[in-house]
Protein backbone atom coordinates (compact mmCIF):
# COMPACT_ATOMS: atom_id res chain seq x y z
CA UNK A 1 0.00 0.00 0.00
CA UNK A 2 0.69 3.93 -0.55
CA UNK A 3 2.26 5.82 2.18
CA UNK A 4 -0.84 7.74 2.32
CA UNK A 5 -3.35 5.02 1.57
CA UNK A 6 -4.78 4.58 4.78
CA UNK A 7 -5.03 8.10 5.64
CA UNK A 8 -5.39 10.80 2.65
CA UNK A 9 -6.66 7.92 0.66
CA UNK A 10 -9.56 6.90 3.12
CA UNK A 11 -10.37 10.70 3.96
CA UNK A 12 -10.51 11.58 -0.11
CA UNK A 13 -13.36 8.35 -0.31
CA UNK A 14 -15.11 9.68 2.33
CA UNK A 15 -15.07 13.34 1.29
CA UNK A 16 -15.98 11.65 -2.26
CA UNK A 17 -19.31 9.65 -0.88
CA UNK A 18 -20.17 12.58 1.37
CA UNK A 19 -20.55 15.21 -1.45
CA UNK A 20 -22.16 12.41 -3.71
CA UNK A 21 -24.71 11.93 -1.11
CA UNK A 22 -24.91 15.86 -0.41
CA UNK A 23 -25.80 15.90 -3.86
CA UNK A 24 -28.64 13.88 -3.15
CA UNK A 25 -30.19 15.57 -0.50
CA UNK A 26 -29.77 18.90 -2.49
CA UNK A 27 -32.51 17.84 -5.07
CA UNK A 28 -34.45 16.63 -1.96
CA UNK A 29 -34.94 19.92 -0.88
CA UNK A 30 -35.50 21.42 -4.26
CA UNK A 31 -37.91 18.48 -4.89
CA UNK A 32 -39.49 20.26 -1.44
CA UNK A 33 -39.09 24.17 -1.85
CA UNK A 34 -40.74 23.38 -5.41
CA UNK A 35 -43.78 21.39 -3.75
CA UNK A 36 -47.30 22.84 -2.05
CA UNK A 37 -46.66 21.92 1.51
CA UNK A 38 -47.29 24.06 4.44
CA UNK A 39 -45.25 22.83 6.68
CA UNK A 40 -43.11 25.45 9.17
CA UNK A 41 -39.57 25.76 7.28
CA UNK A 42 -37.16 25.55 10.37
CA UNK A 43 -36.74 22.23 10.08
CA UNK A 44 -35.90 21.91 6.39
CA UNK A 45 -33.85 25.34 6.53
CA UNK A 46 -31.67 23.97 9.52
CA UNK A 47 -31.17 20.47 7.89
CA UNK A 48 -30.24 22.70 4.73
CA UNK A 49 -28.12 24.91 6.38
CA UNK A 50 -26.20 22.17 8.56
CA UNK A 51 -25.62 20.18 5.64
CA UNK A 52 -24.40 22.80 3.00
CA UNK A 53 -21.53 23.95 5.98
CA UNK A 54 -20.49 20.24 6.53
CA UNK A 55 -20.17 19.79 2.84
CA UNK A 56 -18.22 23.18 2.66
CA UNK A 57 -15.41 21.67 5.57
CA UNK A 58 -15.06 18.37 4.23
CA UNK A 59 -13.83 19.44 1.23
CA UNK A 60 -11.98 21.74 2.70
CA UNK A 61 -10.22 19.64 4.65
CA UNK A 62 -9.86 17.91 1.72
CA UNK A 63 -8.04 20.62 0.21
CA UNK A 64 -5.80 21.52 2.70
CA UNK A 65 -4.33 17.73 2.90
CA UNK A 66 -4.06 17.22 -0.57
CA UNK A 67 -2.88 20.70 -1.92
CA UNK A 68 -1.61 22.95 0.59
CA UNK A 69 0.02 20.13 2.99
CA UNK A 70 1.16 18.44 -0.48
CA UNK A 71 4.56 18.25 0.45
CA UNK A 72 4.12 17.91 4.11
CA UNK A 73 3.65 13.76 4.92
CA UNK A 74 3.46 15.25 8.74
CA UNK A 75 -0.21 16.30 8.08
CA UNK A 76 -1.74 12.95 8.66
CA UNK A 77 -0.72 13.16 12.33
CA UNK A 78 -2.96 16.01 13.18
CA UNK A 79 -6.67 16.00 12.45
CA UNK A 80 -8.32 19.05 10.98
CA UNK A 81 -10.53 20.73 12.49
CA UNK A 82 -13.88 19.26 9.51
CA UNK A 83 -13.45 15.59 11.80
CA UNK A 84 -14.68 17.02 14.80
CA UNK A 85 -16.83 19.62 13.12
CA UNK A 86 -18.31 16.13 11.17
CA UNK A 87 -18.50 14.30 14.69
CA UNK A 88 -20.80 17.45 15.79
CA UNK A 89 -23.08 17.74 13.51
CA UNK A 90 -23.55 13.93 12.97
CA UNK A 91 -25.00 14.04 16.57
CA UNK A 92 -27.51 16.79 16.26
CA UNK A 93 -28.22 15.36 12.97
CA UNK A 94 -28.87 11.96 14.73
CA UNK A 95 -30.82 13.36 17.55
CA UNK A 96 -32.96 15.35 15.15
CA UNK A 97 -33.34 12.42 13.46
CA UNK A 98 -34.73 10.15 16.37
CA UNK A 99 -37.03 13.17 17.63
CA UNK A 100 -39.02 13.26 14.15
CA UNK A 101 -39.03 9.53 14.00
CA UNK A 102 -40.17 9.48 17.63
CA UNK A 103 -42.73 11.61 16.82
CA UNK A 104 -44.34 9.46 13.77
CA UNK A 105 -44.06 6.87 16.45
CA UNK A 106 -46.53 8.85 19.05
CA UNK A 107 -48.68 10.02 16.37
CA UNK A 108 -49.64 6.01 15.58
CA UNK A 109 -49.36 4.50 19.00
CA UNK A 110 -49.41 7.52 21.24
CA UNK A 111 -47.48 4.92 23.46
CA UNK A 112 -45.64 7.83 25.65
CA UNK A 113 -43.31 5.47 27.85
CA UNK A 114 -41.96 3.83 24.46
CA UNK A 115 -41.34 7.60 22.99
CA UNK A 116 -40.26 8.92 26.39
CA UNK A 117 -37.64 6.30 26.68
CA UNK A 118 -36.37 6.85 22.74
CA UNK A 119 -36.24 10.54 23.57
CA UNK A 120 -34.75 10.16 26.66
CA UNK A 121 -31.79 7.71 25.02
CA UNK A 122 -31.22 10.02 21.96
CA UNK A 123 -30.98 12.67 23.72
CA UNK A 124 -27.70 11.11 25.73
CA UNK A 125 -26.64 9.89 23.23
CA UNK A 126 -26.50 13.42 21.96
CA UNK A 127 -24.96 14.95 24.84
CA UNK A 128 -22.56 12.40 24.49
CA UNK A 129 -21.80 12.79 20.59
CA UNK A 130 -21.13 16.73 21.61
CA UNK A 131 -18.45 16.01 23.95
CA UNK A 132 -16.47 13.68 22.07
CA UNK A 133 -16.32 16.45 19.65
CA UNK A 134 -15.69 18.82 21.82
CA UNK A 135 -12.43 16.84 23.16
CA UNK A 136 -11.26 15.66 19.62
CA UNK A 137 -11.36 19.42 18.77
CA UNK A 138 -9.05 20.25 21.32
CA UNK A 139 -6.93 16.72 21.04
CA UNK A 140 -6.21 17.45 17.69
CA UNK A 141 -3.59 14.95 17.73
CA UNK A 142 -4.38 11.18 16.73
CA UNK A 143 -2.07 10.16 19.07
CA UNK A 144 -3.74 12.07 22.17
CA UNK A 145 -7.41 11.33 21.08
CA UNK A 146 -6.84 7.20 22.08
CA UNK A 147 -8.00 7.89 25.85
CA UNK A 148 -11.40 8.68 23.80
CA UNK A 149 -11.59 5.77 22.11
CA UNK A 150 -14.13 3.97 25.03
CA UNK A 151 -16.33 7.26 24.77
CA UNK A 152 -16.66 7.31 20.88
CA UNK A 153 -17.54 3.34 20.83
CA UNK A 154 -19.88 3.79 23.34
CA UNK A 155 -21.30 6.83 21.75
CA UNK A 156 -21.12 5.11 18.39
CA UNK A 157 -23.05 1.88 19.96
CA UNK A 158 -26.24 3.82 21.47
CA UNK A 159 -26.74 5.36 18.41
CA UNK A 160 -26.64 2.45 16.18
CA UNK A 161 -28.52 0.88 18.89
CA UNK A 162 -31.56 3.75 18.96
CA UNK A 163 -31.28 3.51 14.97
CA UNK A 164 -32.12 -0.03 15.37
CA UNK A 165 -34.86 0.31 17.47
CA UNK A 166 -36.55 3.02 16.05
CA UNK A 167 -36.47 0.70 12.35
CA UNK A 168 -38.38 -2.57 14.17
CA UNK A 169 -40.57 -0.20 15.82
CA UNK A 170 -42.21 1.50 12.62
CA UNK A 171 -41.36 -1.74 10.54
CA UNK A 172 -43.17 -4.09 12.81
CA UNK A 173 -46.24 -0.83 13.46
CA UNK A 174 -47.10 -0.71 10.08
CA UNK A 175 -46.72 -4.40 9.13
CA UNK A 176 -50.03 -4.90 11.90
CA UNK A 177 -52.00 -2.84 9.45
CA UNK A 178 -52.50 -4.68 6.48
CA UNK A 179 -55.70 -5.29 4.88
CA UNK A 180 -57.32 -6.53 1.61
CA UNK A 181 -57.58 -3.47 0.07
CA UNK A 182 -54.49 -3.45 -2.65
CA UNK A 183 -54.21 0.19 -2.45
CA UNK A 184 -54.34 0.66 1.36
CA UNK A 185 -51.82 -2.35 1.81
CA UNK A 186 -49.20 -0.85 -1.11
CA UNK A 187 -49.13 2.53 0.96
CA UNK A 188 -48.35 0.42 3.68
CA UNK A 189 -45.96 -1.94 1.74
CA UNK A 190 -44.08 1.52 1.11
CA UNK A 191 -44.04 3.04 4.44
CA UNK A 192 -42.40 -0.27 6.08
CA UNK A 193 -39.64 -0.63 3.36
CA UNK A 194 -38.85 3.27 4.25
CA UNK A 195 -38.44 2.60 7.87
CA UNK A 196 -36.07 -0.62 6.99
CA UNK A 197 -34.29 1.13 4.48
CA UNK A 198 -33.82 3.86 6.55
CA UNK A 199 -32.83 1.85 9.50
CA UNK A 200 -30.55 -0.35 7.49
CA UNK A 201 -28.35 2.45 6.11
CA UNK A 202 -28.16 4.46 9.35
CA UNK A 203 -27.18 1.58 11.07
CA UNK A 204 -24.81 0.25 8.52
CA UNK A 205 -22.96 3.66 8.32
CA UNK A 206 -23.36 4.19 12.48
CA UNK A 207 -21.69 0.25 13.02
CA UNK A 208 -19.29 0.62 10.33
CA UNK A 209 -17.91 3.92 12.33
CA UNK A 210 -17.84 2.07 15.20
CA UNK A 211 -15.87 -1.12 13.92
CA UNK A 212 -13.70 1.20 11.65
CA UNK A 213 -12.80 3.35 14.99
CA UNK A 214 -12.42 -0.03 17.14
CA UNK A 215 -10.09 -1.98 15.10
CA UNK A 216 -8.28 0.61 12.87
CA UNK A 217 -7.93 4.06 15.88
CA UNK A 218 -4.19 4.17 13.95
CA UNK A 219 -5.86 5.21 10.11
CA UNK A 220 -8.33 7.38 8.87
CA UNK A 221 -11.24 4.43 7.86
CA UNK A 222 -13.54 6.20 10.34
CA UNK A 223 -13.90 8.85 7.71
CA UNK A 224 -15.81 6.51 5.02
CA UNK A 225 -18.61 6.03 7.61
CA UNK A 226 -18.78 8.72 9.69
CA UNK A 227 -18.17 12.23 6.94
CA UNK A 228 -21.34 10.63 5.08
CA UNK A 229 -23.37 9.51 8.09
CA UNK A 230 -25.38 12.99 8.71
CA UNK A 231 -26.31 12.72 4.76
CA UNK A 232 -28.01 9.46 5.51
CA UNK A 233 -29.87 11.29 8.31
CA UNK A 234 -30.98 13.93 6.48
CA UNK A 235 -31.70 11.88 3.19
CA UNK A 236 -33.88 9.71 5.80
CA UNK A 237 -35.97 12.45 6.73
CA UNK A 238 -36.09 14.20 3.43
CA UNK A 239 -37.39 11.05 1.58
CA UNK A 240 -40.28 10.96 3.86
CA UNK A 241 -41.00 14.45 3.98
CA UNK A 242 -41.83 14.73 0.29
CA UNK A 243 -43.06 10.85 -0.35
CA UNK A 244 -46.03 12.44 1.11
CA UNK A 245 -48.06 13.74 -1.67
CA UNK A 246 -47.34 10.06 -3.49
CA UNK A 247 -48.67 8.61 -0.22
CA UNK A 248 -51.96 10.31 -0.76
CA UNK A 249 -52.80 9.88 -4.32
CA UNK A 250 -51.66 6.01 -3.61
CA UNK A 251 -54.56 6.27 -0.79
CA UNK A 252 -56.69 8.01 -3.05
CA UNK A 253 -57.30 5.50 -5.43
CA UNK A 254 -58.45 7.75 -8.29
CA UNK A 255 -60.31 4.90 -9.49
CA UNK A 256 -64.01 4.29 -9.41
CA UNK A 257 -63.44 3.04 -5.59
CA UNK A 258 -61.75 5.00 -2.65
CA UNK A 259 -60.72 3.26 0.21
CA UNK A 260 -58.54 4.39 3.17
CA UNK A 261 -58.38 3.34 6.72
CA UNK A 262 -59.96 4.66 9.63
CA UNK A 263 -57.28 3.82 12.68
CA UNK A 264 -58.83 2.64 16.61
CA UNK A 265 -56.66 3.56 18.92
CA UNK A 266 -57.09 0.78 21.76
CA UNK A 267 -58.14 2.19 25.00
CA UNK A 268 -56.52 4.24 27.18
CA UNK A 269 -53.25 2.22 29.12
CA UNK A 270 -52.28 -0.66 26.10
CA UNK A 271 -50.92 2.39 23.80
CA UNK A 272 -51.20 0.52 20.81
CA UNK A 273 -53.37 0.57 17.47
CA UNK A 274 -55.86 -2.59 17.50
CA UNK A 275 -57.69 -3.06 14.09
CA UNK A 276 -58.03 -0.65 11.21
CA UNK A 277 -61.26 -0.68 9.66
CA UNK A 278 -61.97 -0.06 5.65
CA UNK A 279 -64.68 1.55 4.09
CA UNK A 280 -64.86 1.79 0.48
CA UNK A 281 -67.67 4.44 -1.38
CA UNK A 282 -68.66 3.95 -5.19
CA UNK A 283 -68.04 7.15 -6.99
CA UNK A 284 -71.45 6.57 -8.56
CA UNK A 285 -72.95 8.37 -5.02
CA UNK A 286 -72.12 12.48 -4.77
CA UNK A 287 -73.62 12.05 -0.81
CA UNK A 288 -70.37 9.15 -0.56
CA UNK A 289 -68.01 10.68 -2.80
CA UNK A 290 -68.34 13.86 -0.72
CA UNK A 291 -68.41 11.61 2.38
CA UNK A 292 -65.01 9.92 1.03
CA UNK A 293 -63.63 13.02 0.52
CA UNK A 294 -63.82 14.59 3.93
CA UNK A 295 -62.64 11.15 5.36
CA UNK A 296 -59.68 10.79 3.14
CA UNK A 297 -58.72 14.53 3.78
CA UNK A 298 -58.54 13.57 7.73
CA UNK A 299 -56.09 10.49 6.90
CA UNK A 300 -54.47 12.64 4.20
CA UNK A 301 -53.36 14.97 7.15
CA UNK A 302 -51.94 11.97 9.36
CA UNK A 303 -49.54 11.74 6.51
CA UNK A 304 -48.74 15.53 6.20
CA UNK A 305 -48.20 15.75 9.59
CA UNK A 306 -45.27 12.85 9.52
């Protein structure tokens, strides 16, 4: 291997996947910006705003290593400000992350000790994530950031654990919900393979940060996991932001049938969404098309709200 292989060489893949995925989530939020919803725009703006800067450092950093430090093979020994900078907003993009999912989670189940305790575990996991960048910013030095080894995998290991979690929730929520209406069960059909996928990348990129930082602390492999990692976030929360409209012209039917589900939450103290009834209205009726209508604008909102 190259002198540099195993540092420059790792950073430059990471830098390369990072702005590949940033790329992504760019025509996300155009896809967004260019759509009809209402929703408040903090959110978007600070997942905009947090991703454009960490996009700006990494390939800065990937700049100053590869032109300005050209001639300097002492460069690898110190890590630039962009890790830590990474490290930071990887957990706020985490805990924002688990909040929204969290959220979707109450608005099905309204199970509050379930949300309470994700909440409660993102949230140190957060504080956490913060400190260890904190110290690496400091420790700038690979050689001095070792003692934070047990931190970062411990860090690294709640989060891919809360990723986890979060995934089976929603996969295994929606999966109780099927029903023998095609289009009803194809919404659903979409909604669980989001949560996996999402789940499944997120904790693929969260693990391999942990593994790469466990068994190789002497290179730079942390940086093919963790530079991308707040992209997958983000591209996780974009995706079901503005799946949304799809969502309700799959409910929709725009057939001559309309079905959608009316949701009965069981009573107060299981937490937990029993049965889900159907009701389907020929459009040869205007009384049940207009009926349908004002029904399938109520479960149109559940899915704007997510």
């Amino acid at each position: 291997m190259g002198e540099f292989d195993q540092t420059i060489g790792f950073t430059l893949m990471g830098v390369t996947i990072n702005t590949y995925l940033t790329g992504i989530i760019m025509s996300q939020f155009h896809t967004y910006w260019t759509s009809k919803y209402q929703d408040p725009l903090s959110l978007v703006g600070f997942l905009f705003v947090i991703n454009i800067t960490q996009a700006v450092a990494v390939i800065y950093m990937s700049w100053f290593y590869c032109v300005t430090n050209f001639t300097n093979p002492n460069v690898v020994a110190i890590m630039l400000w962009p890790y830590p900078f990474t490290a930071l907003t990887m957990s706020i993009l985490a805990l924002v992350n688990h909040i929204f999912q969290s959220w979707r989670i109450y608005c099905f189940t309204e199970r509050k000790m379930l949300v309470g305790f994700l909440l409660a575990t993102a949230l140190a996991n957060c504080g956490i994530g913060v400190t260890v960048s904190i110290e690496s910013w400091i420790f700038s030095e690979l050689s001095k950031l070792v003692a934070l080894q047990p931190i970062i995998e411990g860090n690294l290991a709640l989060q891919c654990a809360v990723d986890a979690i979060i995934a089976i929730i929603m996969a295994d929520m929606f999966s109780r919900w099927h029903t023998n209406f095609a289009d009803t069960d194809k919404v659903l059909n979409r909604l669980i393979r989001t949560a996996v996928q999402s789940g499944f990348f997120t904790v693929v990129f969260a693990l391999g940060t942990l593994l790469s930082n466990r068994f190789s602390p002497g290179t730079y492999m942390i940086a093919l996991f963790a530079l991308p990692i707040g992209r997958i976030y983000t591209h996780t929360m974009m995706s079901q932001l503005v799946t949304r409209e799809e969502l309700r012209d799959m409910l929709s039917n725009r057939g001559n049938h309309v079905s959608f589900p009316i949701s009965s939450v069981a009573p107060a103290g299981t937490g937990r969404m029993e049965t889900i009834m159907m009701h389907t209205f020929s459009t040869a009726s205007i009384e049940a098309r207009n009926e349908s209508s004002n029904d399938l604008s109520k479960e149109s909102q559940m899915f704007q709200n997510q």
